[in-house]
PDB file of N, CA and C in Angstrom:
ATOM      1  N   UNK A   1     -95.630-190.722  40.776  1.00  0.00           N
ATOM      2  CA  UNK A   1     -94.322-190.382  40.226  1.00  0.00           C
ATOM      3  C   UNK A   1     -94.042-191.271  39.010  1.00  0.00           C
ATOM      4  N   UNK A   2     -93.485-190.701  37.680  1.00  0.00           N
ATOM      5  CA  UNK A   2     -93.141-191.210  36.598  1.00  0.00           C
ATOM      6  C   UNK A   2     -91.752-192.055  36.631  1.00  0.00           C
ATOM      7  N   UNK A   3     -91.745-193.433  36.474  1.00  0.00           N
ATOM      8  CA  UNK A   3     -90.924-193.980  36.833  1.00  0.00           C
ATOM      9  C   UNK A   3     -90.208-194.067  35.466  1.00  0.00           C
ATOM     10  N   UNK A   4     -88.466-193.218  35.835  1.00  0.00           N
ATOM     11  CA  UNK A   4     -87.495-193.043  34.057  1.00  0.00           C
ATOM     12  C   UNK A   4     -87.510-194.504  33.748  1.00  0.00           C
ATOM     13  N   UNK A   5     -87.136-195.636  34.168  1.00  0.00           N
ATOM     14  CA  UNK A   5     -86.845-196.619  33.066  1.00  0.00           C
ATOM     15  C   UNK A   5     -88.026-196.685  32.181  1.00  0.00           C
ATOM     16  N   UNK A   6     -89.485-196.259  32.834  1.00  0.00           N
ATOM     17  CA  UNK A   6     -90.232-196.571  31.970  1.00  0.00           C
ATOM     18  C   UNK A   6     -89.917-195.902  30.723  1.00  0.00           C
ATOM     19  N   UNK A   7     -89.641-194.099  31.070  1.00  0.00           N
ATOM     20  CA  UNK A   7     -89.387-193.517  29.989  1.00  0.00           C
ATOM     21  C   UNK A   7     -88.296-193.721  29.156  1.00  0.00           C
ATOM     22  N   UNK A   8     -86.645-194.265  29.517  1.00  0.00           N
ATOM     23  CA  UNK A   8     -86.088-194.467  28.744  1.00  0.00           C
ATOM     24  C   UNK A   8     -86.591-195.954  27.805  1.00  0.00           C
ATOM     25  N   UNK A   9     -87.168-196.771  28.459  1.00  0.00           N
ATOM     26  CA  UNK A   9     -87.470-197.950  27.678  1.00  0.00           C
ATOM     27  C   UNK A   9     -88.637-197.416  26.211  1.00  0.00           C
ATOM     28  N   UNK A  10     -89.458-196.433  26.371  1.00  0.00           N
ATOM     29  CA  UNK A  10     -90.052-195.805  25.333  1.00  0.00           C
ATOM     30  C   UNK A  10     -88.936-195.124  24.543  1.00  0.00           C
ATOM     31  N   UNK A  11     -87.931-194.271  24.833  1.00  0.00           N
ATOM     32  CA  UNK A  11     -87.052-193.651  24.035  1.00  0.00           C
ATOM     33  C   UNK A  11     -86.417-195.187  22.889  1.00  0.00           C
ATOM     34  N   UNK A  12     -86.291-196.025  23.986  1.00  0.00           N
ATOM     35  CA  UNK A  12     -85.028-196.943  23.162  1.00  0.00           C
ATOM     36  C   UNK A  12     -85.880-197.914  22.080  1.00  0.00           C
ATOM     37  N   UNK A  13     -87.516-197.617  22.147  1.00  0.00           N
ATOM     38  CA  UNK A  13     -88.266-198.852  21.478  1.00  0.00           C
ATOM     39  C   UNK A  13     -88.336-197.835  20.048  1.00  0.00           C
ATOM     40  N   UNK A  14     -88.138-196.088  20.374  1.00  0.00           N
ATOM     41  CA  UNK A  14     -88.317-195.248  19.053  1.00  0.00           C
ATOM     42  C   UNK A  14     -86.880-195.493  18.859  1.00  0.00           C
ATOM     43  N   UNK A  15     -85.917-195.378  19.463  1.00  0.00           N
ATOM     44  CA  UNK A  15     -84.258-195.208  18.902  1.00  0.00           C
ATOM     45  C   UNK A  15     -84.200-197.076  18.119  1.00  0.00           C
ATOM     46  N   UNK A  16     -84.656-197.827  18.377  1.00  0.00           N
ATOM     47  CA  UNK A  16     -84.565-198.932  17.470  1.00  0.00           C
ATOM     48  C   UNK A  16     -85.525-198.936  15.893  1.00  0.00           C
ATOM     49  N   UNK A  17     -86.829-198.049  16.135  1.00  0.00           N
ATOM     50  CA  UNK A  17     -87.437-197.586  14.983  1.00  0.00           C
ATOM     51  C   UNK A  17     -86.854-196.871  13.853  1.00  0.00           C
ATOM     52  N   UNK A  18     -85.981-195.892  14.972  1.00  0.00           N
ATOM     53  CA  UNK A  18     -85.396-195.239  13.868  1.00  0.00           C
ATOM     54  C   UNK A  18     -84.214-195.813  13.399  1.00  0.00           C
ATOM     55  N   UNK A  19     -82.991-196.808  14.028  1.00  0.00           N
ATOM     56  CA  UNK A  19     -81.881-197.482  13.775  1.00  0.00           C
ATOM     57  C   UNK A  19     -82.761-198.871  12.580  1.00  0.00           C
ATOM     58  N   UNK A  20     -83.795-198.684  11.985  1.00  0.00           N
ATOM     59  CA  UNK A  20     -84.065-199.322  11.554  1.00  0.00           C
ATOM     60  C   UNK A  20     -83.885-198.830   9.898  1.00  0.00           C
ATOM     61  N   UNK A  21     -83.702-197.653   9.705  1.00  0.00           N
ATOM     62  CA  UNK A  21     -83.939-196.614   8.516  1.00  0.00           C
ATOM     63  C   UNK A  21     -82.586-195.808   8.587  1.00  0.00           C
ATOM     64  N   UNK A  22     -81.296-196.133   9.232  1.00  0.00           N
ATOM     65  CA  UNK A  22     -80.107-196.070   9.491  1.00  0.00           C
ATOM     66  C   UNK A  22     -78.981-196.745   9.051  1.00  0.00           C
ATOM     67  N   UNK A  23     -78.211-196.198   8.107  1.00  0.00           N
ATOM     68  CA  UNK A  23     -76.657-196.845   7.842  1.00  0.00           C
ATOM     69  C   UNK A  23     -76.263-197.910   9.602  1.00  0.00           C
ATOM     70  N   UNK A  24     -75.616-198.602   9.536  1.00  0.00           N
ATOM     71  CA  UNK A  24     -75.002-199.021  10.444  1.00  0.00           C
ATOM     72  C   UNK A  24     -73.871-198.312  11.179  1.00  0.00           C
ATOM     73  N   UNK A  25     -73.262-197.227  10.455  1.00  0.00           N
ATOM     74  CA  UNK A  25     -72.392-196.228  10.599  1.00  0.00           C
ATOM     75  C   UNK A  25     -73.146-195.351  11.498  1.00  0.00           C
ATOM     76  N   UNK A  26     -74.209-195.274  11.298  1.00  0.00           N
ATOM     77  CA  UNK A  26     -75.106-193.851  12.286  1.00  0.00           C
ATOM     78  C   UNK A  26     -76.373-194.694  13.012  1.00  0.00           C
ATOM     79  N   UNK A  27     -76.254-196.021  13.603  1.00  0.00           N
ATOM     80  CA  UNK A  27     -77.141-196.315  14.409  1.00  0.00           C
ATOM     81  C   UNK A  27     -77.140-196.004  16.057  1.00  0.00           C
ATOM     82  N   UNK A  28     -77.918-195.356  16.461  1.00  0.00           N
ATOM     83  CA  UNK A  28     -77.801-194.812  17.745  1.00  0.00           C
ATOM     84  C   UNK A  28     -77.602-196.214  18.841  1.00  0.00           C
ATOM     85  N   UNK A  29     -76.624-196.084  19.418  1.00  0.00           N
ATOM     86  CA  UNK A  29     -76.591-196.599  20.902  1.00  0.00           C
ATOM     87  C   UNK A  29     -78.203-196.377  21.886  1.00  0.00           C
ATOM     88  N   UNK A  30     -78.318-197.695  22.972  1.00  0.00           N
ATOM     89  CA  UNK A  30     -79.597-197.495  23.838  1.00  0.00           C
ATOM     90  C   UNK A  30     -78.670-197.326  24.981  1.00  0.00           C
ATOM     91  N   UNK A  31     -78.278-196.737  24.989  1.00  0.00           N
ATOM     92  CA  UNK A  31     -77.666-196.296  26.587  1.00  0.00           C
ATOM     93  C   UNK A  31     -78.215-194.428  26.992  1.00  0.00           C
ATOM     94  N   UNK A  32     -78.290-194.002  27.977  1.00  0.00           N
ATOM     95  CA  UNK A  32     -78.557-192.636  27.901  1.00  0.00           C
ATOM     96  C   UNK A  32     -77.586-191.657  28.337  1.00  0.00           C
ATOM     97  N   UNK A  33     -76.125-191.926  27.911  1.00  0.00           N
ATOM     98  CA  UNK A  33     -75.120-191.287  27.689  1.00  0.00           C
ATOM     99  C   UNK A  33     -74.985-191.140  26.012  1.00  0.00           C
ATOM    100  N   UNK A  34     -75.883-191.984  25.640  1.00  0.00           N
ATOM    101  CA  UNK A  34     -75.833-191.368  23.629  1.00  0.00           C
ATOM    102  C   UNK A  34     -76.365-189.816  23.290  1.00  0.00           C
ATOM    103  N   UNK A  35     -75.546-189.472  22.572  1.00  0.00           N
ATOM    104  CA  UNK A  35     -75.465-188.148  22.164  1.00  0.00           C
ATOM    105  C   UNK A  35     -76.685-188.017  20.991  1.00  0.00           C
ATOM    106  N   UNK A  36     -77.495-186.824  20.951  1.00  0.00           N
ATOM    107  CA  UNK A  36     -78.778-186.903  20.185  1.00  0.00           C
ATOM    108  C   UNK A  36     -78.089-185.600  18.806  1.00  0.00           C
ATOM    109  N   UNK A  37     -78.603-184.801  19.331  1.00  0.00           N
ATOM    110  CA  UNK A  37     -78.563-183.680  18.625  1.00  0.00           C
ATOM    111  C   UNK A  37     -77.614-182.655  18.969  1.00  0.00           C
ATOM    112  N   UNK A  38     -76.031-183.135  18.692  1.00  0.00           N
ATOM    113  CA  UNK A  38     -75.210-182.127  19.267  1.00  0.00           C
ATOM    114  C   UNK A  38     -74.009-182.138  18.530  1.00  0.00           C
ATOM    115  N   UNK A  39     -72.996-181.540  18.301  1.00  0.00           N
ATOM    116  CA  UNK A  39     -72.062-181.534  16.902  1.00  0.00           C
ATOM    117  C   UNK A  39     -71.490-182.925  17.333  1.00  0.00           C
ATOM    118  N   UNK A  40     -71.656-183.733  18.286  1.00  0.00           N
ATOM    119  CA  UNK A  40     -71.206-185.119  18.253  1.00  0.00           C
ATOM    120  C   UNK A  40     -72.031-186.233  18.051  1.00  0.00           C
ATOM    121  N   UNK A  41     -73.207-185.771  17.918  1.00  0.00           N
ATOM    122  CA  UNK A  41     -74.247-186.597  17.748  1.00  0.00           C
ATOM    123  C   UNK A  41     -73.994-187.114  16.111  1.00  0.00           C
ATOM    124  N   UNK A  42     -74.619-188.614  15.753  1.00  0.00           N
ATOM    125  CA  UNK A  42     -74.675-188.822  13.951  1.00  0.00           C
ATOM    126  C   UNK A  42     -75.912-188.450  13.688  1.00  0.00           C
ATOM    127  N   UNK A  43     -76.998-187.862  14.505  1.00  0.00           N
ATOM    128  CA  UNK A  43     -77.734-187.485  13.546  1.00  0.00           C
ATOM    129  C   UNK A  43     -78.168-186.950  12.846  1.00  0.00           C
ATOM    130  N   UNK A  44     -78.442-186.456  11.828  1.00  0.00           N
ATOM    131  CA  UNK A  44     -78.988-185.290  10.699  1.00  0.00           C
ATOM    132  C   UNK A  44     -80.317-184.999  11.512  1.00  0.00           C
ATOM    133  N   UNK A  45     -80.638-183.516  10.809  1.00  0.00           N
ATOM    134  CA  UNK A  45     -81.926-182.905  11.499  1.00  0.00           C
ATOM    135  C   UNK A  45     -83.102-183.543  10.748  1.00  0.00           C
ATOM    136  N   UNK A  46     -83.544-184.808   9.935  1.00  0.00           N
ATOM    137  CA  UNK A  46     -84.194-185.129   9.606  1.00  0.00           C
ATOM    138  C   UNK A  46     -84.615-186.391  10.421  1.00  0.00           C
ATOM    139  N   UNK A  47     -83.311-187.279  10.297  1.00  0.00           N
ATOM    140  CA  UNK A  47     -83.216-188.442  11.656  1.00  0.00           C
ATOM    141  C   UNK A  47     -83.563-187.936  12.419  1.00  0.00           C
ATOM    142  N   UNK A  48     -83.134-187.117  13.050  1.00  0.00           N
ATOM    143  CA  UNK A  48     -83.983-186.185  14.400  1.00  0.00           C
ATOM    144  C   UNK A  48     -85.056-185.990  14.585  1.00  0.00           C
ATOM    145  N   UNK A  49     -85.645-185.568  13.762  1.00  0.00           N
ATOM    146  CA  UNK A  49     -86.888-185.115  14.130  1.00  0.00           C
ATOM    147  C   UNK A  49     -87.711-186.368  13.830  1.00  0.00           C
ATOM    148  N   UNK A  50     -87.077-187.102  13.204  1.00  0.00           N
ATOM    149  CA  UNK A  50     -88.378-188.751  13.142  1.00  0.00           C
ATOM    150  C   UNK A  50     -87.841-189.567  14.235  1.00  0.00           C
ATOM    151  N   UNK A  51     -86.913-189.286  14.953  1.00  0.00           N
ATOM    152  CA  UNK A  51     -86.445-189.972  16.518  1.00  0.00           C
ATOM    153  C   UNK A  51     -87.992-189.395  17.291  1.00  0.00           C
ATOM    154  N   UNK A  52     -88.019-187.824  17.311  1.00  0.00           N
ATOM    155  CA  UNK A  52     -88.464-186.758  18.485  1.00  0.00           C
ATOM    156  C   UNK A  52     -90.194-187.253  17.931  1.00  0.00           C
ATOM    157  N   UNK A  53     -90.766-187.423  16.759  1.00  0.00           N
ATOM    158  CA  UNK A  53     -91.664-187.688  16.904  1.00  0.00           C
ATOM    159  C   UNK A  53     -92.003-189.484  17.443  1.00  0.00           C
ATOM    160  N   UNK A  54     -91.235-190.437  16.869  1.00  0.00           N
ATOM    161  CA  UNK A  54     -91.040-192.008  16.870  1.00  0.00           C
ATOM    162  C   UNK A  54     -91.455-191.957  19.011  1.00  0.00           C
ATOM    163  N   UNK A  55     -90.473-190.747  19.249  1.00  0.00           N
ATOM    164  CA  UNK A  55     -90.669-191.062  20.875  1.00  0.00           C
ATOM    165  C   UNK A  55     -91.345-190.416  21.425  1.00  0.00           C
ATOM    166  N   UNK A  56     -92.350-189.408  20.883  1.00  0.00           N
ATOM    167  CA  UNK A  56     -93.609-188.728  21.342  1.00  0.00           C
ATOM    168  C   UNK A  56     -94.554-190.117  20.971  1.00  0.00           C
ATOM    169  N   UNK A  57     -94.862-191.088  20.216  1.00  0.00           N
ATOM    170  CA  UNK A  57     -95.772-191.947  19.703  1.00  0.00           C
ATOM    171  C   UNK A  57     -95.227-193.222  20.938  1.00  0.00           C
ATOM    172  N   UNK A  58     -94.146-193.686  21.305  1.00  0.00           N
ATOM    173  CA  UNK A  58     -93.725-194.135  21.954  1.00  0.00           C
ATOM    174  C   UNK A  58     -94.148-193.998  23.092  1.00  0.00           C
ATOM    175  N   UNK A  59     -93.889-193.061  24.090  1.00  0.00           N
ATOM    176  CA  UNK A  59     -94.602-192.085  25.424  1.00  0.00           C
ATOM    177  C   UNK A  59     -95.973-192.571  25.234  1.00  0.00           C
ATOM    178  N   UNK A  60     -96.507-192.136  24.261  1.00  0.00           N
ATOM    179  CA  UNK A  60     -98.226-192.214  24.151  1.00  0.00           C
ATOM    180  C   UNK A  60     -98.536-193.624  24.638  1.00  0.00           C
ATOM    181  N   UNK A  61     -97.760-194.823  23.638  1.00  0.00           N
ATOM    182  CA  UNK A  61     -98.100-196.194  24.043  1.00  0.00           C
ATOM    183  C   UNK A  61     -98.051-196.554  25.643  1.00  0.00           C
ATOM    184  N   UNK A  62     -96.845-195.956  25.973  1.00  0.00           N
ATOM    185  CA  UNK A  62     -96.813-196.217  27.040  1.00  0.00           C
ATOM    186  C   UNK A  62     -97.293-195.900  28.563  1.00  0.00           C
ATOM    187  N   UNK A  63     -97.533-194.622  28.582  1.00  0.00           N
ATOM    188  CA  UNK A  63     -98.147-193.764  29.324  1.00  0.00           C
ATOM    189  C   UNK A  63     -99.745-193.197  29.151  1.00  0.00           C
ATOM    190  N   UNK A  64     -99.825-193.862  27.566  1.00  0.00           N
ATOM    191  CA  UNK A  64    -101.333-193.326  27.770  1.00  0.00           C
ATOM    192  C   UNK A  64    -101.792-191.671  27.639  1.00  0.00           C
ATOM    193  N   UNK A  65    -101.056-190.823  27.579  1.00  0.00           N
ATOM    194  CA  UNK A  65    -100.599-189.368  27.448  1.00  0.00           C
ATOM    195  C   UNK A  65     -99.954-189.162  26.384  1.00  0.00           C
ATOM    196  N   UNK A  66    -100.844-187.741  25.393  1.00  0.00           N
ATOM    197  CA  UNK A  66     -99.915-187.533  24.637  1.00  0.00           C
ATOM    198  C   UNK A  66     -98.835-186.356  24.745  1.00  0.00           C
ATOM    199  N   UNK A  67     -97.974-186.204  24.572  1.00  0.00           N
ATOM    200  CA  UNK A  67     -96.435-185.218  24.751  1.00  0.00           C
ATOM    201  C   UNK A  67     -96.375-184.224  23.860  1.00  0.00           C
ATOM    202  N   UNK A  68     -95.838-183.331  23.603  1.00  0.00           N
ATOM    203  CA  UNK A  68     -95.253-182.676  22.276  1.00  0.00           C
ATOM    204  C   UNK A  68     -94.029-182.183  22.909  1.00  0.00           C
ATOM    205  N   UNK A  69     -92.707-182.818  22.661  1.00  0.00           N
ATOM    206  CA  UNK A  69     -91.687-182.687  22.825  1.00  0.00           C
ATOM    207  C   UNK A  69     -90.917-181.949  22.676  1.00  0.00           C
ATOM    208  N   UNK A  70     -90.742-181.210  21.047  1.00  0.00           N
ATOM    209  CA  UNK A  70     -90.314-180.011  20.345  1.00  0.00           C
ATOM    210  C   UNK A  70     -90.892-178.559  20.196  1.00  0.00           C
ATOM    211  N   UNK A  71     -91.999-178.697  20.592  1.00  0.00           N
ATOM    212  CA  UNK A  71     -92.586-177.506  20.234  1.00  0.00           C
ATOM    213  C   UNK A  71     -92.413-176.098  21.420  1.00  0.00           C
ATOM    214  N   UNK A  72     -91.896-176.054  22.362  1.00  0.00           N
ATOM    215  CA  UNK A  72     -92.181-175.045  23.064  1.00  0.00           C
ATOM    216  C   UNK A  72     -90.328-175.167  23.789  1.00  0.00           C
ATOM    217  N   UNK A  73     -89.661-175.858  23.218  1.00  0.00           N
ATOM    218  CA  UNK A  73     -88.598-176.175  23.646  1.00  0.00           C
ATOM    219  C   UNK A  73     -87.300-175.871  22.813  1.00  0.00           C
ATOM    220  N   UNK A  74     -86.049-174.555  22.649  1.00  0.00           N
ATOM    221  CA  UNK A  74     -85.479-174.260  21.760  1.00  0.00           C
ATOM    222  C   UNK A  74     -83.993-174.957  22.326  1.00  0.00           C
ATOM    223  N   UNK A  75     -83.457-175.807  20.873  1.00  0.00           N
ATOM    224  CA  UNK A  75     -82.599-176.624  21.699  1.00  0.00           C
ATOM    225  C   UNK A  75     -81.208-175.576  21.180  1.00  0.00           C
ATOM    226  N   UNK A  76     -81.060-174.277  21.095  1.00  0.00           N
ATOM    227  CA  UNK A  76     -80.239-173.507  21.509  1.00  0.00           C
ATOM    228  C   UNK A  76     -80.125-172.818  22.850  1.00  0.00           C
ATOM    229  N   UNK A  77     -80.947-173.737  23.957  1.00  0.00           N
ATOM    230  CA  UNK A  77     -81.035-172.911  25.484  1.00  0.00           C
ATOM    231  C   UNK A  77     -80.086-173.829  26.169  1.00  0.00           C
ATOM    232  N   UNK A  78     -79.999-173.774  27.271  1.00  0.00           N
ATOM    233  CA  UNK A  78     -78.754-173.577  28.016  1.00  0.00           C
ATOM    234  C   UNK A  78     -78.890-175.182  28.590  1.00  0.00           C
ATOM    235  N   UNK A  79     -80.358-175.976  28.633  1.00  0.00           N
ATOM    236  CA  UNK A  79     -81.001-176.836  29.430  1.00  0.00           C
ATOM    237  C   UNK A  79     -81.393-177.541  28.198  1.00  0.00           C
ATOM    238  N   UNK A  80     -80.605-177.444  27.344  1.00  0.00           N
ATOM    239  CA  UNK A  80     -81.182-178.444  26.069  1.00  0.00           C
ATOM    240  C   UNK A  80     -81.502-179.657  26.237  1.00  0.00           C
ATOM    241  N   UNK A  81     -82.740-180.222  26.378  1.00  0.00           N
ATOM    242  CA  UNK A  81     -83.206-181.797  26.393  1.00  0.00           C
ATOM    243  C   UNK A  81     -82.962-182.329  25.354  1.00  0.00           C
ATOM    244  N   UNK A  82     -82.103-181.887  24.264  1.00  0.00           N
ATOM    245  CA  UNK A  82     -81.941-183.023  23.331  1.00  0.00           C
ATOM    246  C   UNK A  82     -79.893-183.129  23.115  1.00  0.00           C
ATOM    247  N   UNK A  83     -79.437-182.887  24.195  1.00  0.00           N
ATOM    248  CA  UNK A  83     -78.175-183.373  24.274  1.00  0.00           C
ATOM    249  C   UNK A  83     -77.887-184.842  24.285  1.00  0.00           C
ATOM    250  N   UNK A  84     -78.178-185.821  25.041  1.00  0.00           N
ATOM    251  CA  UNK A  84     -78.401-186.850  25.028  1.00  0.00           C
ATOM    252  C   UNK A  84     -79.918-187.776  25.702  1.00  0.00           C
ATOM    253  N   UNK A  85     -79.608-189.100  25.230  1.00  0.00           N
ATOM    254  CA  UNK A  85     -80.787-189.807  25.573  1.00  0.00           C
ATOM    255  C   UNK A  85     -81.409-189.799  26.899  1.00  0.00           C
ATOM    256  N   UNK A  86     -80.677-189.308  27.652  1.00  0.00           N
ATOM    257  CA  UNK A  86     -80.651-189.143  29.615  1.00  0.00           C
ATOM    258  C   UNK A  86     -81.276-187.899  29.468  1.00  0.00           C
ATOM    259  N   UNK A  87     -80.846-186.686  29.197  1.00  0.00           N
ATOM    260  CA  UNK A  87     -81.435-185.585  29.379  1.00  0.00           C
ATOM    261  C   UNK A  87     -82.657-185.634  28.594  1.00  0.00           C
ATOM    262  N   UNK A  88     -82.961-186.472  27.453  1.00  0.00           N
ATOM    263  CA  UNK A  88     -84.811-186.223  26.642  1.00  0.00           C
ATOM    264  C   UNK A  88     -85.274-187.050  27.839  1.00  0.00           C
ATOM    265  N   UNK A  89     -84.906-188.201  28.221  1.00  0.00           N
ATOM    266  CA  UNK A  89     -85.371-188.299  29.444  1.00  0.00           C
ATOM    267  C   UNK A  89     -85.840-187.866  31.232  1.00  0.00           C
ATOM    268  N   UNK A  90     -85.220-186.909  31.430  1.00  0.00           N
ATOM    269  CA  UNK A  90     -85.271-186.273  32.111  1.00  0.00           C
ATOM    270  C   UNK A  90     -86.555-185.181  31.764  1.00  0.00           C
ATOM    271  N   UNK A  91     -86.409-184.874  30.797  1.00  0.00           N
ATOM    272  CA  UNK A  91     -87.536-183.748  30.069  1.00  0.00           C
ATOM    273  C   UNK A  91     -88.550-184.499  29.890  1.00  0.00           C
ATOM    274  N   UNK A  92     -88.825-185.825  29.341  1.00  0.00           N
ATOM    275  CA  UNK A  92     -89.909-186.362  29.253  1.00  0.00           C
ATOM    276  C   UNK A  92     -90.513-186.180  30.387  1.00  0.00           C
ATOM    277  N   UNK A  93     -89.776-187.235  31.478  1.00  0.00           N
ATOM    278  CA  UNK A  93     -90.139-187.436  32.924  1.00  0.00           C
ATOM    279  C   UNK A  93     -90.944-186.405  33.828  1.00  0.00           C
ATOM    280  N   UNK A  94     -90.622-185.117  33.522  1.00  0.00           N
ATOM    281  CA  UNK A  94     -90.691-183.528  34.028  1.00  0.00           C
ATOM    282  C   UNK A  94     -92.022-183.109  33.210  1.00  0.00           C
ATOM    283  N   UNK A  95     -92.310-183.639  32.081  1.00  0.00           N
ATOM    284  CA  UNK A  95     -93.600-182.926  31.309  1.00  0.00           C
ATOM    285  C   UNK A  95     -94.750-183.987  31.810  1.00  0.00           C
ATOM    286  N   UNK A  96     -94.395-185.611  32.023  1.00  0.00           N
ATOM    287  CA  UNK A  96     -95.490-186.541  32.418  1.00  0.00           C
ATOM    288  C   UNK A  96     -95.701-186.004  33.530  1.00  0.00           C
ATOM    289  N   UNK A  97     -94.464-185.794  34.266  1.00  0.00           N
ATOM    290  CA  UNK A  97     -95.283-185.869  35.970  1.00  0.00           C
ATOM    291  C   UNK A  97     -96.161-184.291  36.411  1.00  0.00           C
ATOM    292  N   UNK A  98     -96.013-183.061  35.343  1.00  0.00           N
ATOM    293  CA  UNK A  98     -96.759-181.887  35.371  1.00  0.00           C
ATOM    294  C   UNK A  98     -98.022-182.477  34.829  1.00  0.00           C
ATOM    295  N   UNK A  99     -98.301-183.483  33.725  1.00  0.00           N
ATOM    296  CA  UNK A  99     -99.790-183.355  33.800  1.00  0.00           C
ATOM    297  C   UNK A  99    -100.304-184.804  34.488  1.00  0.00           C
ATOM    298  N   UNK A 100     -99.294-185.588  35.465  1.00  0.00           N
ATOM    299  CA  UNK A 100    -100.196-186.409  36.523  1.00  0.00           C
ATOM    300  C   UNK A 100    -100.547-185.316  37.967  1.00  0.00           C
ATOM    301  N   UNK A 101     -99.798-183.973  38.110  1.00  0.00           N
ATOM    302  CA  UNK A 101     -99.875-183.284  38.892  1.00  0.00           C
ATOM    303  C   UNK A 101    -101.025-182.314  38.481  1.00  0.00           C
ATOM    304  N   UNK A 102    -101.410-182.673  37.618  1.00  0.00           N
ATOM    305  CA  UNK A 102    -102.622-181.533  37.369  1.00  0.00           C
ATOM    306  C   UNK A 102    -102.191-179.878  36.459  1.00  0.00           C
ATOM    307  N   UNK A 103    -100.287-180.391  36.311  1.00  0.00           N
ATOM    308  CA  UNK A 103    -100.180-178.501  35.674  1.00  0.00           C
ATOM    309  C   UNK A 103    -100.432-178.935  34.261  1.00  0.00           C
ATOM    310  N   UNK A 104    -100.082-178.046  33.655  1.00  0.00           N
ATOM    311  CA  UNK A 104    -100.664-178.577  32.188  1.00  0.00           C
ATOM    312  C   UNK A 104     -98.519-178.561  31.599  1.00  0.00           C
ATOM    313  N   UNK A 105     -98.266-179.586  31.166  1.00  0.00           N
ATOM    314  CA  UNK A 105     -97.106-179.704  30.463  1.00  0.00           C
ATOM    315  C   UNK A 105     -97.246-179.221  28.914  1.00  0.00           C
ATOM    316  N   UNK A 106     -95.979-179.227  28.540  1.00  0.00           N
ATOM    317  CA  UNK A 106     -95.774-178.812  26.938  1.00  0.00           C
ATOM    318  C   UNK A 106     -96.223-180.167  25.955  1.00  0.00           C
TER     319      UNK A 106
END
């Protein structure tokens, strides 16, 4: 079983990568009630998507597995993993433990 702090501690080592290339006005919070990609979120779809890759490279370090996070995942569905830092977590967690289970994840 994929243990989340591991995974949020990978989210928060990319959310400091990217708060690195960030106004101070739009630096993301490490808590996983922070809002990602949602009309309350600060980030632009460019910040975004160098968060979503920063924490696919992140995952890798850590887990040893590589992810693809965005690609098979439309964050106009109902189960959007990129509402906040808790829910990409949750989605991470759910794609590692399909390929320690042998299914093949996204």
């Amino acid at each position: 079983m994929v243990e989340q702090e591991r995974v949020l501690n990978a989210i928060y080592r990319a959310i400091d990568e990217i708060n690195r290339q960030l106004p101070a006005d739009k630096k993301l919070s490490k808590t996983p009630e922070t809002a990602l990609y949602t009309k309350s979120g600060v980030l632009d779809s460019l910040a975004f998507v160098n968060l979503i890759l920063a924490t696919e490279d992140s995952v890798a370090d850590e887990f040893g597995v590589a992810i693809s996070i965005a690609d098979k995942v439309a964050a106009k569905s109902e189960t959007n993993p990129f509402r906040s830092v808790g829910t990409l977590a949750d989605y991470i967690t759910g794609q590692l433990e399909g390929q320690t289970n042998g299914h093949e994840a996204f």
